[in-house]
C-alpha atoms as a PDB file:
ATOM      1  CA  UNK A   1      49.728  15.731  89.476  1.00  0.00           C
ATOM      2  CA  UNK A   2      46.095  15.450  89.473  1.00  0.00           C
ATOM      3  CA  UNK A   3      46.170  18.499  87.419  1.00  0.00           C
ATOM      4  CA  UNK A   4      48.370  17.532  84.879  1.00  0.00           C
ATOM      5  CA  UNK A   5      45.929  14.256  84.906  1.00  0.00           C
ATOM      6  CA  UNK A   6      43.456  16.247  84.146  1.00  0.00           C
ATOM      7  CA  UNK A   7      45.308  18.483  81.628  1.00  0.00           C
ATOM      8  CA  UNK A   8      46.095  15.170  79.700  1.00  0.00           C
ATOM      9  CA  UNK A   9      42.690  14.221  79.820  1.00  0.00           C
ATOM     10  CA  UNK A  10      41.500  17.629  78.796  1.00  0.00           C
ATOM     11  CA  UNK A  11      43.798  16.861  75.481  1.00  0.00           C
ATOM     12  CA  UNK A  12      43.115  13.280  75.264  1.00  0.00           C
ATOM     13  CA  UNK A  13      39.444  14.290  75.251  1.00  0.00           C
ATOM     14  CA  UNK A  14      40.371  17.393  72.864  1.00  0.00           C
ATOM     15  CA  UNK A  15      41.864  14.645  71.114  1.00  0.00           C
ATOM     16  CA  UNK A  16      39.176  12.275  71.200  1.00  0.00           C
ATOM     17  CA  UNK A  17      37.132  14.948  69.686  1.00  0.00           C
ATOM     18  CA  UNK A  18      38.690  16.161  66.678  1.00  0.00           C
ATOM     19  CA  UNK A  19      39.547  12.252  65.628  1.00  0.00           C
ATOM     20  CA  UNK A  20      36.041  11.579  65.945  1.00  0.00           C
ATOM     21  CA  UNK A  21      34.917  15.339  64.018  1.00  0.00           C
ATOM     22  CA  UNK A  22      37.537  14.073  61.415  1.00  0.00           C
ATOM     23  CA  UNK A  23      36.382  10.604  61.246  1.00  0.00           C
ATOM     24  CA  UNK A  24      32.811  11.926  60.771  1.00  0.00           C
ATOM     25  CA  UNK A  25      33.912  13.981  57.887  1.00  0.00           C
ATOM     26  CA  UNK A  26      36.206  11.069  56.640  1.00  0.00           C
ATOM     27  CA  UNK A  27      32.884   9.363  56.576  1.00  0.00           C
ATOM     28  CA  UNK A  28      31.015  12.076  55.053  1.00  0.00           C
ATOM     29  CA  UNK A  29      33.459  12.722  52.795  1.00  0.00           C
ATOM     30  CA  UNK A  30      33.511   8.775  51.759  1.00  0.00           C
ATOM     31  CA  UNK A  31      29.902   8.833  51.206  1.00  0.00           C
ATOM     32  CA  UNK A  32      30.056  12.229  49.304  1.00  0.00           C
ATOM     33  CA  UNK A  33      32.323  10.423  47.382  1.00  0.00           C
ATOM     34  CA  UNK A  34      30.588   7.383  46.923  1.00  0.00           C
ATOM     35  CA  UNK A  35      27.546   9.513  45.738  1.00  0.00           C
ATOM     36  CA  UNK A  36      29.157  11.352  43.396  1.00  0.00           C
ATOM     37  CA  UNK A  37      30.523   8.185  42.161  1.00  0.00           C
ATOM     38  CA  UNK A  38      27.578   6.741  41.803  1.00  0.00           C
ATOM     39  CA  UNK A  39      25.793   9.720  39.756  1.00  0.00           C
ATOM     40  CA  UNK A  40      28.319   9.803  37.511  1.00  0.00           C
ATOM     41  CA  UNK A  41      27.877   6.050  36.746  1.00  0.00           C
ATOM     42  CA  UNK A  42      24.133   6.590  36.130  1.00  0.00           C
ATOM     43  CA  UNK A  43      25.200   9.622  34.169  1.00  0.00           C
ATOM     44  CA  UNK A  44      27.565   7.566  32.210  1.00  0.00           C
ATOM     45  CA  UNK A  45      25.294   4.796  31.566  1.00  0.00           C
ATOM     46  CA  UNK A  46      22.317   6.798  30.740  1.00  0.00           C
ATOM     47  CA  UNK A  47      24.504   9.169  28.318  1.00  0.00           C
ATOM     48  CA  UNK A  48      25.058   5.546  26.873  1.00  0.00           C
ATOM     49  CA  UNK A  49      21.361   4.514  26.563  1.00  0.00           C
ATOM     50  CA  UNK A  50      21.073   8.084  24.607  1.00  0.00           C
ATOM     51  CA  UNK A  51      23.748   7.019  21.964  1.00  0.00           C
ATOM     52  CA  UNK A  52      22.160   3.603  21.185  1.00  0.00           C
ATOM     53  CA  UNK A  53      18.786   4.897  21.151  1.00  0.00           C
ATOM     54  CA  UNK A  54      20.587   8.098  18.856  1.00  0.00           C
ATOM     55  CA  UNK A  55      22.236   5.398  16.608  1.00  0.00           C
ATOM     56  CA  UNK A  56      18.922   3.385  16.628  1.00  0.00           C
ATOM     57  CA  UNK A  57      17.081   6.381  15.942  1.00  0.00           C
ATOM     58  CA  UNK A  58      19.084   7.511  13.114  1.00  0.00           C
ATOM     59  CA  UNK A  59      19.026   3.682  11.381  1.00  0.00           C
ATOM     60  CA  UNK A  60      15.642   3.725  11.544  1.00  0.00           C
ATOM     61  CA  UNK A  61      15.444   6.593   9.751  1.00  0.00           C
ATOM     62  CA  UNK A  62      17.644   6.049   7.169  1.00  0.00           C
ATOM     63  CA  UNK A  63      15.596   2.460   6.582  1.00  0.00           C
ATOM     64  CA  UNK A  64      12.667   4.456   6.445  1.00  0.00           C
ATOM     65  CA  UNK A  65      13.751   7.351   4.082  1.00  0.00           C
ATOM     66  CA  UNK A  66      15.641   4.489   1.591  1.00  0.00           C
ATOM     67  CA  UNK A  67      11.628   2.720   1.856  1.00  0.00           C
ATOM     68  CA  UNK A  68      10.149   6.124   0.836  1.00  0.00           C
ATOM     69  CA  UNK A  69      13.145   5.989  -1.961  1.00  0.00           C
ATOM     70  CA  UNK A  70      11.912   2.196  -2.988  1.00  0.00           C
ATOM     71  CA  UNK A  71       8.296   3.838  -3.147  1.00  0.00           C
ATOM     72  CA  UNK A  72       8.713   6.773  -5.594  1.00  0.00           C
ATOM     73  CA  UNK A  73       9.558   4.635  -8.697  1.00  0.00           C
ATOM     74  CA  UNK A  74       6.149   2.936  -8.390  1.00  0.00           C
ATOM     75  CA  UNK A  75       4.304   5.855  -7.705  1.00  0.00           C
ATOM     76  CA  UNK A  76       5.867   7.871 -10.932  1.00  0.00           C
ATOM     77  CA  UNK A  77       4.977   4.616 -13.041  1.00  0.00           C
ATOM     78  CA  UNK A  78       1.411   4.308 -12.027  1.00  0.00           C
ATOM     79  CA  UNK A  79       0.059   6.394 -14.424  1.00  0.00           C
ATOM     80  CA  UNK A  80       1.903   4.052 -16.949  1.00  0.00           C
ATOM     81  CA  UNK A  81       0.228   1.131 -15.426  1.00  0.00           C
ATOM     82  CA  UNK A  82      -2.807   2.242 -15.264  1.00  0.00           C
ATOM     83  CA  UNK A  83      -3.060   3.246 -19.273  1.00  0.00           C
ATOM     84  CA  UNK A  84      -1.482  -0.009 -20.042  1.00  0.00           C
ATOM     85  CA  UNK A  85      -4.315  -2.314 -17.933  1.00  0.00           C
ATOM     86  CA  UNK A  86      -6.838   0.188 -19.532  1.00  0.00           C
ATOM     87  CA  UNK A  87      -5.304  -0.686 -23.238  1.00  0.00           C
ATOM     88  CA  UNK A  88      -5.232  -4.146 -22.324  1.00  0.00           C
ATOM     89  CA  UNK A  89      -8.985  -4.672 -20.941  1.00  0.00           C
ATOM     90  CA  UNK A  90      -9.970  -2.864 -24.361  1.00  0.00           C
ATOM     91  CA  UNK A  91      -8.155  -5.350 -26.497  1.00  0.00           C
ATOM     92  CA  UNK A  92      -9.699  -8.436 -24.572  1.00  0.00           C
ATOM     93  CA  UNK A  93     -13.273  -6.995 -25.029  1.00  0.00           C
ATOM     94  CA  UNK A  94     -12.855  -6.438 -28.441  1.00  0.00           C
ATOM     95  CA  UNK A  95     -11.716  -9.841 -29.351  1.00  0.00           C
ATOM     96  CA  UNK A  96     -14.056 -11.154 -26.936  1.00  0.00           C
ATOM     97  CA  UNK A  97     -17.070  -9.865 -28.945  1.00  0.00           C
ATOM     98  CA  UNK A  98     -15.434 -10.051 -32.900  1.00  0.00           C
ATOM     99  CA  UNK A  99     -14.941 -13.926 -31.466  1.00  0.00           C
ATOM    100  CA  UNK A 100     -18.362 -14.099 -30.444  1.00  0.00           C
ATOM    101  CA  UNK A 101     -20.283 -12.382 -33.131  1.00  0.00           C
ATOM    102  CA  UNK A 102     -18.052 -14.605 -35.516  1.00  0.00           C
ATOM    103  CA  UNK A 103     -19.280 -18.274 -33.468  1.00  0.00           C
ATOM    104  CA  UNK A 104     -22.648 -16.506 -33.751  1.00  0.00           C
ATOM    105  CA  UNK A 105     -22.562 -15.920 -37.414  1.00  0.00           C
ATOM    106  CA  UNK A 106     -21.158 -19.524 -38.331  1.00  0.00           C
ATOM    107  CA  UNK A 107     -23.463 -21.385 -35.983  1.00  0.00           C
ATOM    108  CA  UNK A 108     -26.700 -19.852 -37.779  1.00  0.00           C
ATOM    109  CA  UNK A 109     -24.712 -19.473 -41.728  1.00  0.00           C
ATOM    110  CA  UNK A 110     -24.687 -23.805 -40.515  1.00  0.00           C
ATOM    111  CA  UNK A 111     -28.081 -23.738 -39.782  1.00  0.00           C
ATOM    112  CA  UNK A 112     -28.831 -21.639 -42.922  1.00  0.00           C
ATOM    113  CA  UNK A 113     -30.893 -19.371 -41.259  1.00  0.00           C
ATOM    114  CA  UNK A 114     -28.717 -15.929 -39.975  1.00  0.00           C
ATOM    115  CA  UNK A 115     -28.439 -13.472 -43.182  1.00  0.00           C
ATOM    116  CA  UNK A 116     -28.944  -9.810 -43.642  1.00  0.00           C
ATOM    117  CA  UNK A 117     -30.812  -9.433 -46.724  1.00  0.00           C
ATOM    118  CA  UNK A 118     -31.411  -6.287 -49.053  1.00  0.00           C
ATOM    119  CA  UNK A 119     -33.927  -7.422 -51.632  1.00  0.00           C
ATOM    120  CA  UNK A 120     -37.214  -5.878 -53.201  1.00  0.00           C
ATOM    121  CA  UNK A 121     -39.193  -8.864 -52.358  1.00  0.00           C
ATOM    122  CA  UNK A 122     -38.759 -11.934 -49.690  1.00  0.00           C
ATOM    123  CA  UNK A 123     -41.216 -14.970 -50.459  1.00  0.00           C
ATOM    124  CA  UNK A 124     -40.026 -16.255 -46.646  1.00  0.00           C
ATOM    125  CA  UNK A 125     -41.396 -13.883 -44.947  1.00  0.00           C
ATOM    126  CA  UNK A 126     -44.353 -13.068 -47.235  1.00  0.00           C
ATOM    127  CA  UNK A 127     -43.929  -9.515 -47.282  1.00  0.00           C
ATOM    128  CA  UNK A 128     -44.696  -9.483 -43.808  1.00  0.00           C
ATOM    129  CA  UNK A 129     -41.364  -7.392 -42.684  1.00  0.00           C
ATOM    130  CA  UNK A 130     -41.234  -4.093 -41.075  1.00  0.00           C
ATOM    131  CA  UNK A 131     -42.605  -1.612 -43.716  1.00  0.00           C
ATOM    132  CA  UNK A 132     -40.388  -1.439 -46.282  1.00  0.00           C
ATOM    133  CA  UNK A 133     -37.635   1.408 -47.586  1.00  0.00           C
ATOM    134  CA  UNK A 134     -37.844   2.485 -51.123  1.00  0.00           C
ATOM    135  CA  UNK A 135     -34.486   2.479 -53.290  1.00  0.00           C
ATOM    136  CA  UNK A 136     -33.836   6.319 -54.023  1.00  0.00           C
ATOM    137  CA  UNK A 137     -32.467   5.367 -57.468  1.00  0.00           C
ATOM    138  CA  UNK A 138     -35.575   2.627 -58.471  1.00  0.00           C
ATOM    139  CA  UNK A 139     -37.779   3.387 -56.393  1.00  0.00           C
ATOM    140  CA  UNK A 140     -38.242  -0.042 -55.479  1.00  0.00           C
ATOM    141  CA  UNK A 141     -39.289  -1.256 -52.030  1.00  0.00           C
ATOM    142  CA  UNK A 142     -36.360  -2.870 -50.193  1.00  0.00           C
ATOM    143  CA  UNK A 143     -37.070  -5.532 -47.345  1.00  0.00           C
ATOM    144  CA  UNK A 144     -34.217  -5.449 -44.731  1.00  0.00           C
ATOM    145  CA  UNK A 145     -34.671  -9.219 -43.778  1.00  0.00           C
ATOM    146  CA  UNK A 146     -33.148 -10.659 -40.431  1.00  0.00           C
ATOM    147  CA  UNK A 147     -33.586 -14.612 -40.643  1.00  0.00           C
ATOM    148  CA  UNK A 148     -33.224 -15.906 -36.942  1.00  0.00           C
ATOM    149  CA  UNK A 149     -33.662 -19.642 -36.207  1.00  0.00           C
ATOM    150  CA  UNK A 150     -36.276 -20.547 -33.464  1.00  0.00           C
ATOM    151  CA  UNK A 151     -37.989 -23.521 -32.520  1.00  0.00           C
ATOM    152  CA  UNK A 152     -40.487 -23.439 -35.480  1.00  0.00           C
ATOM    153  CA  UNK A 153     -37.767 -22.706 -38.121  1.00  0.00           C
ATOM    154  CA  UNK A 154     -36.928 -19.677 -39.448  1.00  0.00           C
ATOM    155  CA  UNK A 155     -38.118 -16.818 -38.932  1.00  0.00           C
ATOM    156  CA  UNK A 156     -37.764 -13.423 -40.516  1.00  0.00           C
ATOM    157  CA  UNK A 157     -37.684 -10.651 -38.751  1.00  0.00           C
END
C-alpha cells in the first residue's frame, strides 16, 4: 500500500510537474503573444503615421510646385515691366521739363525781360556781349543776346 502511495504520489508529482511546465509555457506563450500583439500595433500605427506624413508630404508639394507655377508668369513678364516703368519715367521727365521751361519762358516774356536775340547791334547791353559772330553772308557782327531779369533790371548776358 505504501508503495502504491507512493507510486500515486510519484504521478501526482509527475503530474504536478508537467501542469506547472505547461502552465509556464501557457504563460510564456500568453506573453509571446501579447508581445507580438503589441508590435504589431506599434507597427500598425507607425505604418499609419508614415501615410499621413506621405499624404502630407505629397500636398505640400503639390502646393509648393502650383506656387512655383503662380511664379513663372511674373517672372516671364518682368522684362515687360521693366521697359514699360522705363518708358513711363521718360515721358514724366520730359513733360516735367517742356512744363517747366514753358512757366520759365512766360514768367520772364511777363516781365519782358527773357528773349534770345540775333541782331547786329543791342543798345541794352551797349555792345558789351560776348564778342560777337560775324554773318557769313553780310559780314555783319551778330550779338547773341540773353536778357535775364535780376534785381537791378535786366540784364544782358
Amino acid at each position: 500500500m505504501q508503495r502504491k502511495r507512493d507510486k500515486r504520489t510519484e504521478q501526482n508529482t509527475e503530474t504536478e510537474n508537467e501542469s506547472k511546465l505547461n502552465n509556464k509555457k501557457e504563460r510564456q506563450t500568453d506573453r509571446d503573444r501579447d508581445r507580438d500583439r503589441d508590435r504589431e500595433t506599434v507597427r500598425q500605427r507607425d505604418r499609419g503615421r508614415d501615410r499621413e506624413r506621405k499624404k502630407t508630404d505629397n500636398r505640400l508639394t503639390k502646393e509648393l510646385s502650383n506656387l512655383g507655377d503662380a511664379r513663372r508668369p511674373i517672372d516671364s513678364h518682368l522684362p515687360l515691366v521693366v521697359v514699360v516703368v522705363v518708358v513711363v519715367v521718360v515721358v514724366v521727365v520730359v513733360v516735367v521739363v517742356v512744363v517747366v521751361r514753358l512757366f520759365v519762358e512766360i514768367l520772364f516774356h511777363q516781365l519782358g525781360c527773357f528773349t534770345w536775340r540775333r541782331q547786329a547791334s543791342n543798345p541794352k547791353c551797349n555792345n558789351s556781349s560776348p564778342t560777337p559772330r560775324f554773318d557769313r553772308l553780310n559780314a555783319e557782327p551778330i550779338f547773341f543776346c540773353v536778357q535775364i531779369t535780376t534785381i537791378l533790371g535786366c540784364r544782358c548776358f
